[in-house]
Protein backbone atom coordinates (compact mmCIF):
# COMPACT_ATOMS: atom_id res chain seq x y z
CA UNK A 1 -16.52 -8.14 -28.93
CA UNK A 2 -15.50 -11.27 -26.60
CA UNK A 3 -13.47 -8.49 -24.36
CA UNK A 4 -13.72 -7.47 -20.89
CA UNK A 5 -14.72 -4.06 -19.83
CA UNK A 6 -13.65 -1.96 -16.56
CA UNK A 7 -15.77 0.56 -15.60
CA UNK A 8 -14.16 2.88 -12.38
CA UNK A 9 -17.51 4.48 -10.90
CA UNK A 10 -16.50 7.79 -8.69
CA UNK A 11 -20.27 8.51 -8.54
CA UNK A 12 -22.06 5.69 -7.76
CA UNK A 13 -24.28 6.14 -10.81
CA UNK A 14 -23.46 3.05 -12.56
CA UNK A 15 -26.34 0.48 -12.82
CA UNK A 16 -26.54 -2.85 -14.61
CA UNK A 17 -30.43 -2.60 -15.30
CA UNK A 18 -29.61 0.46 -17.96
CA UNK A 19 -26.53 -1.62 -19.19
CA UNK A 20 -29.08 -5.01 -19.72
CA UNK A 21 -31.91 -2.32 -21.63
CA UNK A 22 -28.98 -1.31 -24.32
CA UNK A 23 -27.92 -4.41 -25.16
CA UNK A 24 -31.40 -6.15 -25.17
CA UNK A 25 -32.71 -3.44 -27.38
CA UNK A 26 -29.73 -3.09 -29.80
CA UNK A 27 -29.29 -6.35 -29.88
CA UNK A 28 -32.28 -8.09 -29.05
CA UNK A 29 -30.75 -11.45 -31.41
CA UNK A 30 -27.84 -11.85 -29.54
CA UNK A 31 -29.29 -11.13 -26.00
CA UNK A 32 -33.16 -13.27 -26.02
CA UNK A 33 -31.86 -15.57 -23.29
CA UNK A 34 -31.00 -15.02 -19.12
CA UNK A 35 -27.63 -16.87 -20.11
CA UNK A 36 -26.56 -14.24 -22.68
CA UNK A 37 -27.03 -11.63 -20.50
CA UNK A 38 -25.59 -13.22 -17.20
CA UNK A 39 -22.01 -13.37 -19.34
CA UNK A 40 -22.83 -9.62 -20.84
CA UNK A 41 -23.13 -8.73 -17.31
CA UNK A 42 -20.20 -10.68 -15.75
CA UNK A 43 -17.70 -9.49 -18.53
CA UNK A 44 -18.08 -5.98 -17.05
CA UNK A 45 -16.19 -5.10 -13.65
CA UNK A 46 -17.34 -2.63 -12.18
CA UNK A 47 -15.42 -0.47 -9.44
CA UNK A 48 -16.68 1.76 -6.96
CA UNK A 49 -14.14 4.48 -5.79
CA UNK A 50 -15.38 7.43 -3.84
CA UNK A 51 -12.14 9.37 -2.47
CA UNK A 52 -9.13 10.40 -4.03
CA UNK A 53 -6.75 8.38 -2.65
CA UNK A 54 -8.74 5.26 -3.37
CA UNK A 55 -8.99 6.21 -7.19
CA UNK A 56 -5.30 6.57 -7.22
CA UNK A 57 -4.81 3.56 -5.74
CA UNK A 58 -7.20 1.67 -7.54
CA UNK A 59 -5.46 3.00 -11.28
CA UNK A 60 -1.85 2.02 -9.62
CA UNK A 61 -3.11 -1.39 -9.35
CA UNK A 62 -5.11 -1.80 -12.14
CA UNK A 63 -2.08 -2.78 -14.69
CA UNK A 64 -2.73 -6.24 -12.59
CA UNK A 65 -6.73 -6.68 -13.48
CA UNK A 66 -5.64 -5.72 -17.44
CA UNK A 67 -3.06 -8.20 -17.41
CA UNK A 68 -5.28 -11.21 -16.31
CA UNK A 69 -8.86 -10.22 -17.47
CA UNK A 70 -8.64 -9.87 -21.42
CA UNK A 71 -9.62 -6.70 -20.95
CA UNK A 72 -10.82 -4.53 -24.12
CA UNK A 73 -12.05 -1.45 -22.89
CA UNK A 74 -11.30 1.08 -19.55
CA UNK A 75 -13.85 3.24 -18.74
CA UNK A 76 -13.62 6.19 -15.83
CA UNK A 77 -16.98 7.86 -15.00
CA UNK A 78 -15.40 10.34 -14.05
CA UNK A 79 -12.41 12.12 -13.59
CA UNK A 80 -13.60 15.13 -12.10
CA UNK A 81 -16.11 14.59 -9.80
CA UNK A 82 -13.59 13.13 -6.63
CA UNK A 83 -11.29 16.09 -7.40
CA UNK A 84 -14.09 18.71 -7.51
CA UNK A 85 -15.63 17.82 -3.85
CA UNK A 86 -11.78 17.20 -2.16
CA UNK A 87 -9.98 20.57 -3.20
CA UNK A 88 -11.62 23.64 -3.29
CA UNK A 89 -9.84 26.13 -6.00
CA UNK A 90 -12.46 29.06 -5.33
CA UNK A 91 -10.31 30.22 -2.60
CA UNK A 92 -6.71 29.73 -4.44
CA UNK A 93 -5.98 27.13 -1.97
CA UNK A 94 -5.41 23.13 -3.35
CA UNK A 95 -4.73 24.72 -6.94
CA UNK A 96 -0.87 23.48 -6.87
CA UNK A 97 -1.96 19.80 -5.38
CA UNK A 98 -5.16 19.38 -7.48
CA UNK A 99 -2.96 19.79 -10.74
CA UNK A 100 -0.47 17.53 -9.36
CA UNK A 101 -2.70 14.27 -8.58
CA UNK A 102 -4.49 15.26 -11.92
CA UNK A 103 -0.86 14.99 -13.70
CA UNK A 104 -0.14 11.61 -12.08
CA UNK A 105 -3.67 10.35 -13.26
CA UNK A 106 -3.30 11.05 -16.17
CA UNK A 107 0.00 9.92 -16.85
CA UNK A 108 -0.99 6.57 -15.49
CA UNK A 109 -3.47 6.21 -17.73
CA UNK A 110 -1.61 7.29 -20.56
CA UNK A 111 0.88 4.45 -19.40
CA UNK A 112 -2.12 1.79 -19.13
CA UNK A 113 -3.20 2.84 -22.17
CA UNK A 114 0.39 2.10 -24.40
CA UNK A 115 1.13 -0.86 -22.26
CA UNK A 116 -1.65 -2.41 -22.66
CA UNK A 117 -2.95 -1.51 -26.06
CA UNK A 118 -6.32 -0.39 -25.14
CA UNK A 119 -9.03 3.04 -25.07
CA UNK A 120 -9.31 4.68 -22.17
CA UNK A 121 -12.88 6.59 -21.73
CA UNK A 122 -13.02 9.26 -19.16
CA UNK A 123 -15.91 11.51 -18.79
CA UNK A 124 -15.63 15.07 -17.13
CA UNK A 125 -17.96 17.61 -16.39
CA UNK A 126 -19.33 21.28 -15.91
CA UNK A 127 -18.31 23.95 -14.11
CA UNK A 128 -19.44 27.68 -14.02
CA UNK A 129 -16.98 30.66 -14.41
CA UNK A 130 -17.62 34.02 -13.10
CA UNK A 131 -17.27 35.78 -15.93
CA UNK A 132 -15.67 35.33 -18.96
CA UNK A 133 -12.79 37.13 -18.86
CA UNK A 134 -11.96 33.97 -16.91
CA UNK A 135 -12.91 31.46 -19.79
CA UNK A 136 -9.80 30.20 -19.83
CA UNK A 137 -7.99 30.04 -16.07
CA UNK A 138 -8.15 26.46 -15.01
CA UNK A 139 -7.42 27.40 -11.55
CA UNK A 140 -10.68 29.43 -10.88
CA UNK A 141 -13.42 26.89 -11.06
CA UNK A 142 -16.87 27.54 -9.46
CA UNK A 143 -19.21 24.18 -9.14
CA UNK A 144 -22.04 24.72 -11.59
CA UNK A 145 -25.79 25.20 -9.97
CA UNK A 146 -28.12 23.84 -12.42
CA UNK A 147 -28.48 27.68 -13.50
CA UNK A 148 -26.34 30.13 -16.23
CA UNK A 149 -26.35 33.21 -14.02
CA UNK A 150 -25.91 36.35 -16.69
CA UNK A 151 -21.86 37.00 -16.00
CA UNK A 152 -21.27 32.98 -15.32
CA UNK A 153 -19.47 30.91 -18.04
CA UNK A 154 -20.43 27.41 -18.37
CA UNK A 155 -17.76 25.55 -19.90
CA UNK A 156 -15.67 22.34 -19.27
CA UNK A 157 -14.38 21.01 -15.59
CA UNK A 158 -11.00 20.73 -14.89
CA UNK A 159 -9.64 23.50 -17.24
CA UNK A 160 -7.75 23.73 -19.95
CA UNK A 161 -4.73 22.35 -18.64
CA UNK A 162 -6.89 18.65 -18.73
CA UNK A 163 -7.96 19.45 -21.87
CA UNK A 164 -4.31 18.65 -23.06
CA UNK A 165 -4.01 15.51 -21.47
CA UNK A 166 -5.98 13.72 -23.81
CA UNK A 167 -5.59 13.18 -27.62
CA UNK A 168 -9.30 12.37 -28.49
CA UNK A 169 -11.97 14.98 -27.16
CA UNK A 170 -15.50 14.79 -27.36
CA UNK A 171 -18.22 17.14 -26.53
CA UNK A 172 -21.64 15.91 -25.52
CA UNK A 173 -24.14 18.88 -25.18
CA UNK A 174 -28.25 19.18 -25.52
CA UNK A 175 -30.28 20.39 -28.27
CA UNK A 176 -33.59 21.58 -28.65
CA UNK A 177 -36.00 19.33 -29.48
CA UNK A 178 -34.64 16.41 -27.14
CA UNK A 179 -31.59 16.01 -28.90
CA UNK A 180 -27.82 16.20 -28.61
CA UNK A 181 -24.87 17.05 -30.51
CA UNK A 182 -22.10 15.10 -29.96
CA UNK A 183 -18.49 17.60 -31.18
CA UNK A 184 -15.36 15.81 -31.97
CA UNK A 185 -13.40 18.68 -30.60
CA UNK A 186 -9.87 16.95 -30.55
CA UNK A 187 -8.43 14.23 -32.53
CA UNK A 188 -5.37 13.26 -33.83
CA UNK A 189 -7.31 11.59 -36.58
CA UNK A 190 -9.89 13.65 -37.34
CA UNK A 191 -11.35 17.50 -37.93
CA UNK A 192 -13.62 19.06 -35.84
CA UNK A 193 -16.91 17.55 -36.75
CA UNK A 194 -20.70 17.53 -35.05
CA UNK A 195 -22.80 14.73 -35.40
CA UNK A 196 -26.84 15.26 -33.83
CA UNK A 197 -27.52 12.08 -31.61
CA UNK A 198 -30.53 11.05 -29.37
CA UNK A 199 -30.42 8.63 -26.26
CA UNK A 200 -32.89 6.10 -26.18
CA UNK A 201 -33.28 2.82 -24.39
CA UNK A 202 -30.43 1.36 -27.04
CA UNK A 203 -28.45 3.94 -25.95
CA UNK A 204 -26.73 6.20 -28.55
CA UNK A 205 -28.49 6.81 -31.74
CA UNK A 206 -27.42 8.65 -34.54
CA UNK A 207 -29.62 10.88 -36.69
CA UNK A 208 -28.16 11.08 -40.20
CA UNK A 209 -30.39 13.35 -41.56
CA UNK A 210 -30.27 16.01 -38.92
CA UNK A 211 -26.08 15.61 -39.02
CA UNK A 212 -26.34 16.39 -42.61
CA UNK A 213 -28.06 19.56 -42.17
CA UNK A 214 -25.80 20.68 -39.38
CA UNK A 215 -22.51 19.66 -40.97
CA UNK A 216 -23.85 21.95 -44.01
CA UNK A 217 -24.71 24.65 -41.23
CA UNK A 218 -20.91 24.35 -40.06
CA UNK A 219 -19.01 23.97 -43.46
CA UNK A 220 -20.79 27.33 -44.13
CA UNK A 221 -19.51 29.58 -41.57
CA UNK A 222 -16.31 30.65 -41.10
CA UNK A 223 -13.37 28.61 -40.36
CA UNK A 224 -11.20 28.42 -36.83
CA UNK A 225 -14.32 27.59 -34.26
CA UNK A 226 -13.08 28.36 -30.94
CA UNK A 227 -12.00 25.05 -28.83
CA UNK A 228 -14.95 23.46 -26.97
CA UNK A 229 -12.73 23.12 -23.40
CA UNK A 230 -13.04 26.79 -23.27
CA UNK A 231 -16.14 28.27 -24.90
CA UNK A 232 -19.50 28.74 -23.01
CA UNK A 233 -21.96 26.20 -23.02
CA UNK A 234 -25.63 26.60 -22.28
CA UNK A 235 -27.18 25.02 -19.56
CA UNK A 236 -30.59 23.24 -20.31
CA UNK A 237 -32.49 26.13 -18.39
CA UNK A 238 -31.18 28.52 -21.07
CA UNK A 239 -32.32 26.69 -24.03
CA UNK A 240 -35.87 27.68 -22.97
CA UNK A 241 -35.00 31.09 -23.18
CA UNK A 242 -33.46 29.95 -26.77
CA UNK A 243 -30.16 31.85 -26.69
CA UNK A 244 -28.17 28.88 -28.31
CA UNK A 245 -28.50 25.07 -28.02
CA UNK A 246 -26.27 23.17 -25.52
CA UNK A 247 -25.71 22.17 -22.83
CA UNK A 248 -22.44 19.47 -21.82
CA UNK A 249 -23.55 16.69 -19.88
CA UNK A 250 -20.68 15.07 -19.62
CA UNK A 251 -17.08 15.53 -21.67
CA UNK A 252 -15.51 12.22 -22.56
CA UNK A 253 -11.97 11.96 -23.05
CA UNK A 254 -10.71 9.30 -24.93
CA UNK A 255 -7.54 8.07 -23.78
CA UNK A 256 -5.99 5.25 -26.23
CA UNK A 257 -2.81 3.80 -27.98
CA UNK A 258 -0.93 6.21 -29.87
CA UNK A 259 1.52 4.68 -31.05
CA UNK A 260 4.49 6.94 -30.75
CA UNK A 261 2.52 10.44 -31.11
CA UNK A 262 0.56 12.41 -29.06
CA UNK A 263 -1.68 10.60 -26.54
């Protein structure tokens, strides 16, 4: 509350009329006036970066906005998607330099992240396999086509080598019935836990009685799930068919202070 936010668009998704509809709805008190939201709106800077090498420059120069903005909050939507259209891994070729920039991105924001004292958000997002004895390669990444062919794999972007860069993981996939289930799958802090969520015009909602059941559902089986970077996930074609729920929209990664143990 009070901070500044930086959001790093790679997609040219973000808007500021679905920004203005969460807050006036969650918080229709504090937000009744133009004035409240004009300063709700300016305290968020938003930057557009649509190539690699402007990404990388723009997160080797952002230690400079932090400094001078009272900044409380990075977000990077997302981390994949420049990566996935410049370097094609299907054909082997790009694997070695793909990793590399990958490493360096992420070890920047693991420093902007202790220097600064602040969370990091960076979403990711689905790829398809061909088959799953390949479930776990990182290097063998096929872009998903709004389908689940029968030998495909949909699981997590960027592979499990990512997966390791971060030390807070969470798992954002669709339910029937409209709904989502939001898996913490990594977390120095925390179990794995699923919580069901819906997204309405105040954005995130939780549903405490439908978490209930399904925290019952998953204290009941049998422990050691497998990890979420590297199981399949079900694309929202296939939950018509009803083989299981989900489907990952998006993978956020929560990068943030850790204080002398794993980031």
């Amino acid at each position: 509350v009070g901070s500044q936010v930086v959001y790093v668009d790679t997609e040219a998704a973000f808007t500021a009329e679905r920004l203005v509809e969460m807050a006036k709805t969650r918080y229709p008190a504090h937000f009744s006036c133009v004035d409240d939201v004009v300063r709700l709106a300016s305290s968020v800077h938003v930057f557009t970066e649509l190539t690699c090498e402007s990404f990388s420059e723009r997160l080797a120069h952002l230690d400079e906005v932090l400094a001078g903005q009272g900044v409380g909050l990075v977000v990077v939507d997302s981390i994949a998607s420049l990566v996935r259209k410049e370097f094609d891994t299907r054909s082997g070729r790009g694997v070695a330099e793909r990793t590399a920039l990958l490493a360096k991105q992420a070890s920047r924001l693991k420093y902007l992240a202790e220097a600064f004292g602040i969370p990091i958000v960076v979403t990711n997002q689905i790829t398809t396999h061909i088959s799953r004895d390949q479930a776990t390669e990182s290097d063998w990444l096929e872009e998903a086509n709004g389908e689940l062919e029968d030998r495909g794999l949909v699981t997590a972007a960027l592979g499990n080598t990512w997966s390791h860069c971060v030390n807070t993981r969470l798992v954002l996939q669709f339910m029937e019935g409209g709904k989502r289930m939001l898996t913490v799958a990594k977390s120095p802090l925390s179990g794995c836990e699923s919580f069901v969520v819906s997204i309405e015009d105040k954005g995130l909602v939780l549903d405490w009685g439908a978490t209930g059941e399904l925290q019952q559902q998953c204290r009941a089986q049998p422990s050691g799930r497998a990890d979420p970077a590297t199981t399949s996930l079900a694309v929202r074609s296939t939950i018509k068919e009803g083989p299981r729920p989900g489907f990952q929209s998006s993978r956020p990664d929560i990068h943030h202070p850790s204080k002398g143990k794993q980031f």
